[in-house]
PDB file of N, CA and C in Angstrom:
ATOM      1  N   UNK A   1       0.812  -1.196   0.000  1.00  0.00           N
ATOM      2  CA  UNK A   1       0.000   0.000   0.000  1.00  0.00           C
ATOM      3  C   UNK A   1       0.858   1.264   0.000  1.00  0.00           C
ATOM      4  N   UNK A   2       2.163   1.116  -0.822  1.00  0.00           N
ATOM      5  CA  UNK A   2       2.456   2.429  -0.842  1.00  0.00           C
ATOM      6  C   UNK A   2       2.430   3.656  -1.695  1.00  0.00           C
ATOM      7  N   UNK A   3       1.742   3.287  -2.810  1.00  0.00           N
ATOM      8  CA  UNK A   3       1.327   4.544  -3.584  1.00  0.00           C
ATOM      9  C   UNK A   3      -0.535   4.113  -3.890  1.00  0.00           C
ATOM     10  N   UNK A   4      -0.771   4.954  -2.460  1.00  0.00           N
ATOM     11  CA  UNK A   4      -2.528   4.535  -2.769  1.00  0.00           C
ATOM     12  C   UNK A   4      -3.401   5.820  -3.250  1.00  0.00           C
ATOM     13  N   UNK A   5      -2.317   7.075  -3.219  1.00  0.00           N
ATOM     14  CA  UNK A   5      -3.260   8.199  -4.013  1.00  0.00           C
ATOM     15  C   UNK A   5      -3.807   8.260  -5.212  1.00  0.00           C
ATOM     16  N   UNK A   6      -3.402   6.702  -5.870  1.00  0.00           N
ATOM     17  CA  UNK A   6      -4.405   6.402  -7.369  1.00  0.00           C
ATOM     18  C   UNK A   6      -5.251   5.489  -7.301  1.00  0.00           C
ATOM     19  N   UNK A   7      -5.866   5.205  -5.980  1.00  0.00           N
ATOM     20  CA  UNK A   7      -6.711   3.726  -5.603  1.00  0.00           C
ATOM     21  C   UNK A   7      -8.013   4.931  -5.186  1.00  0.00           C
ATOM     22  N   UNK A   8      -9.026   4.293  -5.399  1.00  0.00           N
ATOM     23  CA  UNK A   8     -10.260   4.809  -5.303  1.00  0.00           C
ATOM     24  C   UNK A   8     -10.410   4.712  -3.709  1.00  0.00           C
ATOM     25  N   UNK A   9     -11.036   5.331  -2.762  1.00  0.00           N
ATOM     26  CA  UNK A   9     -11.592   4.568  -1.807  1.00  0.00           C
ATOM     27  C   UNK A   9     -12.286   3.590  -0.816  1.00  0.00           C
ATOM     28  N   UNK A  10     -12.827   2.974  -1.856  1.00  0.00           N
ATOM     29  CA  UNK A  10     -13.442   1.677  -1.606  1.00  0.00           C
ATOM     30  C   UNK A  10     -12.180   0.898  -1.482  1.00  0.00           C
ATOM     31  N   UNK A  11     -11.472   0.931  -2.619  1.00  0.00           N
ATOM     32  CA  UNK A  11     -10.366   0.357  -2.948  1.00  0.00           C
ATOM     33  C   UNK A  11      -9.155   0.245  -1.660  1.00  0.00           C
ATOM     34  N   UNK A  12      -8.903   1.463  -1.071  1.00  0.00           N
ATOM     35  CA  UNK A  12      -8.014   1.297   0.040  1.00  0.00           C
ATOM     36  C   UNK A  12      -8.330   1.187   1.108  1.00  0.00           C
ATOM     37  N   UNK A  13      -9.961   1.090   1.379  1.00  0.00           N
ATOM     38  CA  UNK A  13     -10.848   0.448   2.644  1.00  0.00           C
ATOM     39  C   UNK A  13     -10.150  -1.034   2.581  1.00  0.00           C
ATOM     40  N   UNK A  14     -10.881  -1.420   1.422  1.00  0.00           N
ATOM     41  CA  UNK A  14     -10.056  -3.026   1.458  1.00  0.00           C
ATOM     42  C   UNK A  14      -9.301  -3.583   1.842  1.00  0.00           C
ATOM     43  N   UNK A  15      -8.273  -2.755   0.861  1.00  0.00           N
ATOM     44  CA  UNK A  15      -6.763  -2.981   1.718  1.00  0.00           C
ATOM     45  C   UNK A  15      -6.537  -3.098   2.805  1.00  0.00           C
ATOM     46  N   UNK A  16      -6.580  -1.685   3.691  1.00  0.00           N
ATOM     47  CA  UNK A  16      -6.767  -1.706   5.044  1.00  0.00           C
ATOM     48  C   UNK A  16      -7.646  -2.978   5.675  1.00  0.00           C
ATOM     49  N   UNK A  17      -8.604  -3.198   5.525  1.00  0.00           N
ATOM     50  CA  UNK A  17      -9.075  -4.289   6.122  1.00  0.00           C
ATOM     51  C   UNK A  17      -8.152  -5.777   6.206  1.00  0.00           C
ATOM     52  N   UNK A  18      -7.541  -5.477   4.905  1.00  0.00           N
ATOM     53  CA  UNK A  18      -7.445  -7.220   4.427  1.00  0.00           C
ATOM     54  C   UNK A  18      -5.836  -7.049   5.269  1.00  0.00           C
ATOM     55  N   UNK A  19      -5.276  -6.189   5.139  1.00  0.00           N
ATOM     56  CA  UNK A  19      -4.255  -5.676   6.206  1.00  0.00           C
ATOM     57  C   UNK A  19      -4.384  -5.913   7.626  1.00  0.00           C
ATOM     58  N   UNK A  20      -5.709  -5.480   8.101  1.00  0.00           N
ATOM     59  CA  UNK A  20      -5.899  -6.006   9.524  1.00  0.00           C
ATOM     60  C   UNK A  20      -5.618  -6.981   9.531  1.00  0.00           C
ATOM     61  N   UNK A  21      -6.856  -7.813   8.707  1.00  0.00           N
ATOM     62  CA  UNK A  21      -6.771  -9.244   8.823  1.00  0.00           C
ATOM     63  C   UNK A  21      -5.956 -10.595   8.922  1.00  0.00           C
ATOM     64  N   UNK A  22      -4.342  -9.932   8.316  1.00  0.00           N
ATOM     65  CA  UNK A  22      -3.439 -10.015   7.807  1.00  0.00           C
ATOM     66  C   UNK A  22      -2.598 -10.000   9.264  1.00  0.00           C
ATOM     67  N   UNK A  23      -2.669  -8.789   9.440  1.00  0.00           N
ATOM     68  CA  UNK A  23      -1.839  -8.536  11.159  1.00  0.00           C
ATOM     69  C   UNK A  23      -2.325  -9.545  12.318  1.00  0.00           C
ATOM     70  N   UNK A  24      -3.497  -9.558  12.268  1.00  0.00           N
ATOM     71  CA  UNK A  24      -4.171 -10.358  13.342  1.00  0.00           C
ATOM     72  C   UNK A  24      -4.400 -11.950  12.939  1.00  0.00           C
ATOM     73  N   UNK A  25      -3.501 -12.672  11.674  1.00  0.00           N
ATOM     74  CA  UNK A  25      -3.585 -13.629  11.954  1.00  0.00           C
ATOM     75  C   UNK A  25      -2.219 -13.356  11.793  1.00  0.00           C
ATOM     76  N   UNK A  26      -1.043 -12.691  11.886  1.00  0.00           N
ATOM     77  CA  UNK A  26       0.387 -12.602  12.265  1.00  0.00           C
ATOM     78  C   UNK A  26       1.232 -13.074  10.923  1.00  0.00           C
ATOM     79  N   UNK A  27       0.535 -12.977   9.628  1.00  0.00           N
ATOM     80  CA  UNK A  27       0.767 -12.788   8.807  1.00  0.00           C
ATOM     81  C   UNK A  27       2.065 -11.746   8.400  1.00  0.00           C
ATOM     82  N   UNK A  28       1.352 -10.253   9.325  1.00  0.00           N
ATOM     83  CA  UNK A  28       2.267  -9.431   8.643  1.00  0.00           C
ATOM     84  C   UNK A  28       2.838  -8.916  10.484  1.00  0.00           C
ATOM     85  N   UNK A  29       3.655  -7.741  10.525  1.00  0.00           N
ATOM     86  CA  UNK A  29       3.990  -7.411  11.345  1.00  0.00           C
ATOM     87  C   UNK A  29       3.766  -5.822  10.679  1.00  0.00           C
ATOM     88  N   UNK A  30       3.179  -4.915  11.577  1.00  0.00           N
ATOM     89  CA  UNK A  30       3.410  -3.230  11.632  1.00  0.00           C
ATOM     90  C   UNK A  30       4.463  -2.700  12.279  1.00  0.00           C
ATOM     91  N   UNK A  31       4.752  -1.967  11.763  1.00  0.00           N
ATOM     92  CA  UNK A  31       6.307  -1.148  12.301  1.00  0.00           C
ATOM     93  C   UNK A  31       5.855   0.112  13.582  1.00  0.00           C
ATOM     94  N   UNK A  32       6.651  -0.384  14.589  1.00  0.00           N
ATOM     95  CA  UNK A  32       5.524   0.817  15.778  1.00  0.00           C
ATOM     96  C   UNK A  32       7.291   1.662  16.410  1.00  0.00           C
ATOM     97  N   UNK A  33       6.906   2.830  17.285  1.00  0.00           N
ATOM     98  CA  UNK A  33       7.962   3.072  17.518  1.00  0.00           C
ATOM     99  C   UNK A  33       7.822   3.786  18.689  1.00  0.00           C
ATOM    100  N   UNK A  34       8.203   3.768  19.802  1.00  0.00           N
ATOM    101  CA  UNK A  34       7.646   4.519  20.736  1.00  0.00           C
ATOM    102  C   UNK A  34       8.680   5.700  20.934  1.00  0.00           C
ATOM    103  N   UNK A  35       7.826   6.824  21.207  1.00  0.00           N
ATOM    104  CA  UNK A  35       7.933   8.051  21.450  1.00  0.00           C
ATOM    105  C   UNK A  35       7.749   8.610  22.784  1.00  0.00           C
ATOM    106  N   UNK A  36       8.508   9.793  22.984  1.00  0.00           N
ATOM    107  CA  UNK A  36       8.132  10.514  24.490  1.00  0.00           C
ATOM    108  C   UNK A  36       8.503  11.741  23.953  1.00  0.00           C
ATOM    109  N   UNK A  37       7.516  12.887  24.970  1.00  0.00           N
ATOM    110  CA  UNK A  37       7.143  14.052  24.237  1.00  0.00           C
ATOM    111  C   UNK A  37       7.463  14.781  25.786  1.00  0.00           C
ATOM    112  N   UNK A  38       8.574  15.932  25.785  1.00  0.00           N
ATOM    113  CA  UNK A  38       8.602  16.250  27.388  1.00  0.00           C
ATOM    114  C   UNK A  38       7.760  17.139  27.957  1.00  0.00           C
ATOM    115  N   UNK A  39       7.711  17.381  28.584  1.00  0.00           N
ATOM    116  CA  UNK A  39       6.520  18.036  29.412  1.00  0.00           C
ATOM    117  C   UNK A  39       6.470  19.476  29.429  1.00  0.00           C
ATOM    118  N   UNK A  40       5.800  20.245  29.326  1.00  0.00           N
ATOM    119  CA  UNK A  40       5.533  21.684  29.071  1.00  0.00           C
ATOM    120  C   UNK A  40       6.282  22.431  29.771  1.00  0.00           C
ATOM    121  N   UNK A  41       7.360  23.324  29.862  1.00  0.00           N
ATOM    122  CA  UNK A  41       7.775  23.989  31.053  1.00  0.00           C
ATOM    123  C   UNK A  41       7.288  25.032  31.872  1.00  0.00           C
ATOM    124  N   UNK A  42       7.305  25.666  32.652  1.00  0.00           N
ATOM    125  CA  UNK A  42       6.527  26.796  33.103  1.00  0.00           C
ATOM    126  C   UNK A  42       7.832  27.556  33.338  1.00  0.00           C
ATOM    127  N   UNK A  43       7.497  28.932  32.813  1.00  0.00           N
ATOM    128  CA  UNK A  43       8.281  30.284  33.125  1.00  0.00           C
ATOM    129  C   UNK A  43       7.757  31.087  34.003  1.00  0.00           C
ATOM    130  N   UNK A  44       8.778  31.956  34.726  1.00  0.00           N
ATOM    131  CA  UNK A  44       8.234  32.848  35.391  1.00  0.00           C
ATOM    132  C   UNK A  44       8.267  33.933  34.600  1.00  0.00           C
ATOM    133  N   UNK A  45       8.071  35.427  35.674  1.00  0.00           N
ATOM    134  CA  UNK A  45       8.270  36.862  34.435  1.00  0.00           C
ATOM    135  C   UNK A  45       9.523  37.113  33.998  1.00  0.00           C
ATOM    136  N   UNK A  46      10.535  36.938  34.939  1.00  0.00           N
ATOM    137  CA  UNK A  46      11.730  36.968  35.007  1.00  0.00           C
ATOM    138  C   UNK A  46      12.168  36.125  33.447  1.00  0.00           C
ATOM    139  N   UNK A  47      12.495  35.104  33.580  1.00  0.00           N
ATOM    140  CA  UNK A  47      12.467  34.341  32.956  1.00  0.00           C
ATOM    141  C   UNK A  47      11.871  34.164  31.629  1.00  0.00           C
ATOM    142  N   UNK A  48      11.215  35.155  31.271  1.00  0.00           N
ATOM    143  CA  UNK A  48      10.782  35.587  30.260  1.00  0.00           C
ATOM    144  C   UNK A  48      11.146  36.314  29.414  1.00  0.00           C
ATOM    145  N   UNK A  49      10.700  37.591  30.584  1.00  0.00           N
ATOM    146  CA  UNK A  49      11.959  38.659  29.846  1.00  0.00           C
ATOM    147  C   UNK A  49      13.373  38.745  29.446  1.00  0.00           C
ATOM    148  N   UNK A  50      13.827  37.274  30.151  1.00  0.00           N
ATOM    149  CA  UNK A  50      15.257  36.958  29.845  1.00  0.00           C
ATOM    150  C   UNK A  50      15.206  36.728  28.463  1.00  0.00           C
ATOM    151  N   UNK A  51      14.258  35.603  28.395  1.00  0.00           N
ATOM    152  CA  UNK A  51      14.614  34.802  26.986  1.00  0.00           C
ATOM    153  C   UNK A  51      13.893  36.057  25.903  1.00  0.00           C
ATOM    154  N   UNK A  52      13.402  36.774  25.909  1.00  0.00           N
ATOM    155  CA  UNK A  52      13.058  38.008  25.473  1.00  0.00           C
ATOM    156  C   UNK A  52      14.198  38.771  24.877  1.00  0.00           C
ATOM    157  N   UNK A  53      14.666  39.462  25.947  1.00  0.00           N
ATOM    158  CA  UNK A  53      15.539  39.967  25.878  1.00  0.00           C
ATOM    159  C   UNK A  53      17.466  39.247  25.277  1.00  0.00           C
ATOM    160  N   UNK A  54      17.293  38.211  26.033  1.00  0.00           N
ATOM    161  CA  UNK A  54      18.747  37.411  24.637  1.00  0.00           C
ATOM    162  C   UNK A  54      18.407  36.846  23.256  1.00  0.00           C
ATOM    163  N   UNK A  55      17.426  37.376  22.971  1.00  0.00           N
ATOM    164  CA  UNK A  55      16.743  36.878  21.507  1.00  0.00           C
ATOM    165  C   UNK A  55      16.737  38.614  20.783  1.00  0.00           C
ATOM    166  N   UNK A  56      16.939  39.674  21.534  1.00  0.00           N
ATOM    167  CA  UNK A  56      17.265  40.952  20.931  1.00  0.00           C
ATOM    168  C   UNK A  56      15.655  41.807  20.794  1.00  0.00           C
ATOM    169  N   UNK A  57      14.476  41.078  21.188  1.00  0.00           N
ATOM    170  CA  UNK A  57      13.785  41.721  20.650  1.00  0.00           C
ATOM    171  C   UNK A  57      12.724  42.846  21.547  1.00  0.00           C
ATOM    172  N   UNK A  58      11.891  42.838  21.180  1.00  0.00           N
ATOM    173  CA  UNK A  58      11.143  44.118  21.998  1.00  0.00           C
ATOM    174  C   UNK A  58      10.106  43.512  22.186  1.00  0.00           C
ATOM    175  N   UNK A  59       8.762  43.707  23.282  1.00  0.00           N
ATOM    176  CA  UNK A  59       7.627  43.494  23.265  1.00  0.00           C
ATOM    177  C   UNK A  59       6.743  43.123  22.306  1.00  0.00           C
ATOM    178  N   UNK A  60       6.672  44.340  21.199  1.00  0.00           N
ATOM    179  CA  UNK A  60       5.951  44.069  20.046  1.00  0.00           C
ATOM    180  C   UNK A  60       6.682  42.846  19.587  1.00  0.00           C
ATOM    181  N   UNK A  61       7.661  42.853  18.975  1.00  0.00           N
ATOM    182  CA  UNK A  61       8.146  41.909  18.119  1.00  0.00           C
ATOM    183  C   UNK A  61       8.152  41.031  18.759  1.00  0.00           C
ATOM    184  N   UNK A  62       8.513  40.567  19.841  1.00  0.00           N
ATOM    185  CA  UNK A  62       8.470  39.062  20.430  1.00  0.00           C
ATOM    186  C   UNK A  62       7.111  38.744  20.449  1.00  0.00           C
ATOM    187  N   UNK A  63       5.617  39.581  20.461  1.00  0.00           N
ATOM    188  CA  UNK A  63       4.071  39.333  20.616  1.00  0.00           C
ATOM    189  C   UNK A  63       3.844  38.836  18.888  1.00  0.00           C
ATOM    190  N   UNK A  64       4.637  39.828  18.246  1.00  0.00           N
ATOM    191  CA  UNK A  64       4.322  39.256  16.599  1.00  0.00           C
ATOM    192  C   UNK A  64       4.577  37.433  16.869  1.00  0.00           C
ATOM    193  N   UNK A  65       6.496  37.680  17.278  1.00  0.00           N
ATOM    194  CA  UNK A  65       7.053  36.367  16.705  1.00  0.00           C
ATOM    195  C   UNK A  65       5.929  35.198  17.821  1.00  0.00           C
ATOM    196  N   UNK A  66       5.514  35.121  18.338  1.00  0.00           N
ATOM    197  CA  UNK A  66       4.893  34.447  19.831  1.00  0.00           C
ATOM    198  C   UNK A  66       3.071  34.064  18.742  1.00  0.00           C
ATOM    199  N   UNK A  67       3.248  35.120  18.281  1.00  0.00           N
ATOM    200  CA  UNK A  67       1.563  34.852  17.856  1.00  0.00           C
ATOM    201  C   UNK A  67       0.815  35.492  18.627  1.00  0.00           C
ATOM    202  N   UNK A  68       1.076  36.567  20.088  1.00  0.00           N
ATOM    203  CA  UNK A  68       0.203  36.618  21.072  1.00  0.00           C
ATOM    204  C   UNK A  68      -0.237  38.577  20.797  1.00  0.00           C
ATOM    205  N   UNK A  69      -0.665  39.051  21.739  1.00  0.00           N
ATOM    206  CA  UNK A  69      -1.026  40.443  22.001  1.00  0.00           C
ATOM    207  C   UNK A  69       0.294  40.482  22.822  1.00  0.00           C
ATOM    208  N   UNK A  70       0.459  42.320  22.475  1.00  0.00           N
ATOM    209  CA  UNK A  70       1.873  43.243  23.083  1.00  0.00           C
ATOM    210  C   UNK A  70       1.037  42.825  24.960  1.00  0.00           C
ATOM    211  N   UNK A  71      -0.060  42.896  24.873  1.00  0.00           N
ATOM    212  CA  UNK A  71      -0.488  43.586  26.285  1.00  0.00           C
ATOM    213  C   UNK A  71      -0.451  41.461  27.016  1.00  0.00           C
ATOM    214  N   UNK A  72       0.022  40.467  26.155  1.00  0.00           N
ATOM    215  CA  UNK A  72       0.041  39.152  26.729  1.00  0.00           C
ATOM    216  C   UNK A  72       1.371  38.935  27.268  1.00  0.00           C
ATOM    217  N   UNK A  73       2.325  39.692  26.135  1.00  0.00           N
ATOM    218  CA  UNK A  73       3.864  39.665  26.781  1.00  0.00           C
ATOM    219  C   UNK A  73       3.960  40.344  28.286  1.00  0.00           C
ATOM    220  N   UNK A  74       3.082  41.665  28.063  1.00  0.00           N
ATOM    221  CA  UNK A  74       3.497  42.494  29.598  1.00  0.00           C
ATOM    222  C   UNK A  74       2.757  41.897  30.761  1.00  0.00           C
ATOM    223  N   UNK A  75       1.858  41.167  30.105  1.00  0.00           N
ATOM    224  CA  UNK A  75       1.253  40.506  31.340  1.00  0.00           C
ATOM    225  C   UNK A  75       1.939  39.119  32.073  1.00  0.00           C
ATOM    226  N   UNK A  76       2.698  38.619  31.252  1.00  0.00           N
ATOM    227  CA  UNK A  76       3.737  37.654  31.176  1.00  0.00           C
ATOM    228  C   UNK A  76       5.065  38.267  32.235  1.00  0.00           C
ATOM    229  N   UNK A  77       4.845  38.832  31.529  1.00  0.00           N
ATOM    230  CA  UNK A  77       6.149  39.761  32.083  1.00  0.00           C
ATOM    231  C   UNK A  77       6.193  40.161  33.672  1.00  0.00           C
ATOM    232  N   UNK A  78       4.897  40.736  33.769  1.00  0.00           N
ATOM    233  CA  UNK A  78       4.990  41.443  34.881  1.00  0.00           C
ATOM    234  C   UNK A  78       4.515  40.526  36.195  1.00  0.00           C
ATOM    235  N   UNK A  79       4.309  39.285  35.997  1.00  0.00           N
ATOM    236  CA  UNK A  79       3.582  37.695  36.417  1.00  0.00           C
ATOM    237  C   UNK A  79       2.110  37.729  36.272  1.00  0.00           C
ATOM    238  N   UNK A  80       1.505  38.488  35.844  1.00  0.00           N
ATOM    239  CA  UNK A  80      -0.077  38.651  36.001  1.00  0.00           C
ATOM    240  C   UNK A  80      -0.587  37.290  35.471  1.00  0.00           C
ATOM    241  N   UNK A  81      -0.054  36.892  34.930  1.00  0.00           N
ATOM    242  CA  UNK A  81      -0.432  35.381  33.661  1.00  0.00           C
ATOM    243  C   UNK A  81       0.797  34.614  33.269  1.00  0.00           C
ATOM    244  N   UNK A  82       1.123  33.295  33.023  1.00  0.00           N
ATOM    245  CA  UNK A  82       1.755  32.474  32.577  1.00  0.00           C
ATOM    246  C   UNK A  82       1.278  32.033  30.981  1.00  0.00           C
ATOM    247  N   UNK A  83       1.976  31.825  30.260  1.00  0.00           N
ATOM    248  CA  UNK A  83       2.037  31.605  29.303  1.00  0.00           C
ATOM    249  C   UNK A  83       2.058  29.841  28.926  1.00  0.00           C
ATOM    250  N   UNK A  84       1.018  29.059  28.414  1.00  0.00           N
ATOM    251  CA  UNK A  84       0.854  28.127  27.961  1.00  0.00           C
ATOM    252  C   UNK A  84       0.936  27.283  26.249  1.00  0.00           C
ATOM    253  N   UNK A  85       0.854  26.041  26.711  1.00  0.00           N
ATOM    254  CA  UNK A  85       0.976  25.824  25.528  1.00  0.00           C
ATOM    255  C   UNK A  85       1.626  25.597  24.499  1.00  0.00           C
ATOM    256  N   UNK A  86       1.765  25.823  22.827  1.00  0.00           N
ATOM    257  CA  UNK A  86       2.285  26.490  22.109  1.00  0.00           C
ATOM    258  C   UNK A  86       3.632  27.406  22.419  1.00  0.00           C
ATOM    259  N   UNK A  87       3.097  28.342  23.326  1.00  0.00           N
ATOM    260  CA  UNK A  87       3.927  29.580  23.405  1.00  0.00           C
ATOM    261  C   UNK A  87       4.984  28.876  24.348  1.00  0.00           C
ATOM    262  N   UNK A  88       4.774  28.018  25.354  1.00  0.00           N
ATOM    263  CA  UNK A  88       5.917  27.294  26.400  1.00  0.00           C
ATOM    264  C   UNK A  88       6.819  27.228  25.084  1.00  0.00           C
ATOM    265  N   UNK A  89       5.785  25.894  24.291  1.00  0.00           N
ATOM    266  CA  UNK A  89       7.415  25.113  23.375  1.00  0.00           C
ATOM    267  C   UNK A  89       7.910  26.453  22.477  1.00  0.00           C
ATOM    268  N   UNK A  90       7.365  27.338  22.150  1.00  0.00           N
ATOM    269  CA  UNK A  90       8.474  28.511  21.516  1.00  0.00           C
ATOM    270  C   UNK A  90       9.377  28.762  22.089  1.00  0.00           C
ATOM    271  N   UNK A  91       9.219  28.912  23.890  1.00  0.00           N
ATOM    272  CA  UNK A  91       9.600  30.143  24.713  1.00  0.00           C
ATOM    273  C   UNK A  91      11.212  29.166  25.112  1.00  0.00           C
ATOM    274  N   UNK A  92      10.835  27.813  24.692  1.00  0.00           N
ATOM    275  CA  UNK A  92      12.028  26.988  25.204  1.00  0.00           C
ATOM    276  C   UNK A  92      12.419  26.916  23.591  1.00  0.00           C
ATOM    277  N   UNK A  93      12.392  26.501  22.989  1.00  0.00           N
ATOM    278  CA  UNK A  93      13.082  26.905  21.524  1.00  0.00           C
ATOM    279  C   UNK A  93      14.248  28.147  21.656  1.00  0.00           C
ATOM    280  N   UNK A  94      13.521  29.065  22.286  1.00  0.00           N
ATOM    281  CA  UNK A  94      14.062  30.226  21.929  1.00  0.00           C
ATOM    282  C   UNK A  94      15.592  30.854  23.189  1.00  0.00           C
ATOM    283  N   UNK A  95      15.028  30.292  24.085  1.00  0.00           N
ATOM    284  CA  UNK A  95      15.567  30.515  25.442  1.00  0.00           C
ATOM    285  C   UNK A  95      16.516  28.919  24.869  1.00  0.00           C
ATOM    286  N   UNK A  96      16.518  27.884  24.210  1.00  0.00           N
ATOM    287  CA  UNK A  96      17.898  27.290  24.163  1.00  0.00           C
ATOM    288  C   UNK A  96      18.727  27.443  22.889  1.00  0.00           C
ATOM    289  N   UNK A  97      18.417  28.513  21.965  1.00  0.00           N
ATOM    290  CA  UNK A  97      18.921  29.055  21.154  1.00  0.00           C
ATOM    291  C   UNK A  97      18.491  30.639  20.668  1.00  0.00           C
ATOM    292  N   UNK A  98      18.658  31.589  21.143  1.00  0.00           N
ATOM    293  CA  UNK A  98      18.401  32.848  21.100  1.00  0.00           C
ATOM    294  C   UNK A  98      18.137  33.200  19.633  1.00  0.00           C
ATOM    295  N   UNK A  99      18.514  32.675  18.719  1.00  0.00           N
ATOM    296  CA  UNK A  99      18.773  32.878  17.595  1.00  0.00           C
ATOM    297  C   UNK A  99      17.579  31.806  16.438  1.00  0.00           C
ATOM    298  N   UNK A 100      16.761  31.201  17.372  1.00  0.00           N
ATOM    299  CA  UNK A 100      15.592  30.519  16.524  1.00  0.00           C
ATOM    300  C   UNK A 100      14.865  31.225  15.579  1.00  0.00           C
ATOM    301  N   UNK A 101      14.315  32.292  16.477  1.00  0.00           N
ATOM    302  CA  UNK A 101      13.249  32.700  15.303  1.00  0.00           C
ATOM    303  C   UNK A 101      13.559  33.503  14.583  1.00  0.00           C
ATOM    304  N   UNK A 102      14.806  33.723  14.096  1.00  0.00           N
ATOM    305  CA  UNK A 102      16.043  34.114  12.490  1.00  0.00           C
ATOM    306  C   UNK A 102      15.809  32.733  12.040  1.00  0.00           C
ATOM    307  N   UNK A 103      16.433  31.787  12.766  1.00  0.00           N
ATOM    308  CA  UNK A 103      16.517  30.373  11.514  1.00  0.00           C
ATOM    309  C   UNK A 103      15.983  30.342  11.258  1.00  0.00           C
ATOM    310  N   UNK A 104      14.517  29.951  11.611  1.00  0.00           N
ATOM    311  CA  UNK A 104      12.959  29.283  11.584  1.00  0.00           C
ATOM    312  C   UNK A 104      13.046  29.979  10.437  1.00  0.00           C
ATOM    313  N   UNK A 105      13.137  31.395  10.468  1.00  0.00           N
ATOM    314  CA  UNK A 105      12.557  32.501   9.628  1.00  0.00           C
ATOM    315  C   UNK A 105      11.228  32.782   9.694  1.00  0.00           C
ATOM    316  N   UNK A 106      11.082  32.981  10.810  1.00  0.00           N
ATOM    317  CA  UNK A 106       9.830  33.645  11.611  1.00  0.00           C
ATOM    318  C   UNK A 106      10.095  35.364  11.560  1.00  0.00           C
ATOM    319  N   UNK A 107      11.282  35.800  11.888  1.00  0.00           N
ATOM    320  CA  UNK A 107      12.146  37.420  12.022  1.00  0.00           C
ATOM    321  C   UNK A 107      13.233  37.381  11.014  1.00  0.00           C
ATOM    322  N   UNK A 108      12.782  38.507  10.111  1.00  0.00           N
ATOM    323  CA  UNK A 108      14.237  38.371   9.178  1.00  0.00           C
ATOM    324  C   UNK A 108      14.512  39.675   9.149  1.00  0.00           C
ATOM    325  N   UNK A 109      15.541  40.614   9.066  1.00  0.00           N
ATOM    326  CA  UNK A 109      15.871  41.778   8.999  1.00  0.00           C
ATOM    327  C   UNK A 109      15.472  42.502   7.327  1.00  0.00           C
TER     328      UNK A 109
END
């Protein structure tokens, strides 16, 4: 089943089935792989403004590069709110290479 973008759908229902069927009488074997995904970090304000600030940028621009509102950074900032999510795995991207969101090419001069 590896080029099934020219098989109709009925067509690669089948498959799939006859594939199960296939696995579960040990016919075939599936390839599995286990994964671990680490755990979200939490920042403080401090800690923010650090990684903020060794990344060169300003409020606005770190709210552009972040995806968030200027007034989410200062609230970040000032501890009013923690930052979740999404914005954690940026905020550690960025804070273990200051220089991410140039590569990424998220910020280009």
């Amino acid at each position: 089943m590896d080029n099934i973008s020219n098989i109709s759908l009925d067509e690669q229902l089948k498959l799939g089935l006859e594939e199960i069927a296939a696995y579960k009488q040990g016919k075939v074997k599936f390839r599995t792989r286990r994964v671990s995904v680490a755990p979200l970090a939490v920042y403080n304000a401090d800690e923010i403004k650090n990684i903020r600030n060794a990344a060169g940028m300003t409020q606005v621009l770190f709210a552009a590069f972040l995806g968030v509102s200027v007034k989410t950074v200062e609230a970040w900032e000032s501890g009013r709110n923690k930052p979740a999510g999404p914005a954690c795995r940026l905020l550690k991207l960025t804070r273990d290479d200051p220089k991410f969101p140039e590569k990424c090419g998220v910020i280009s001069e």
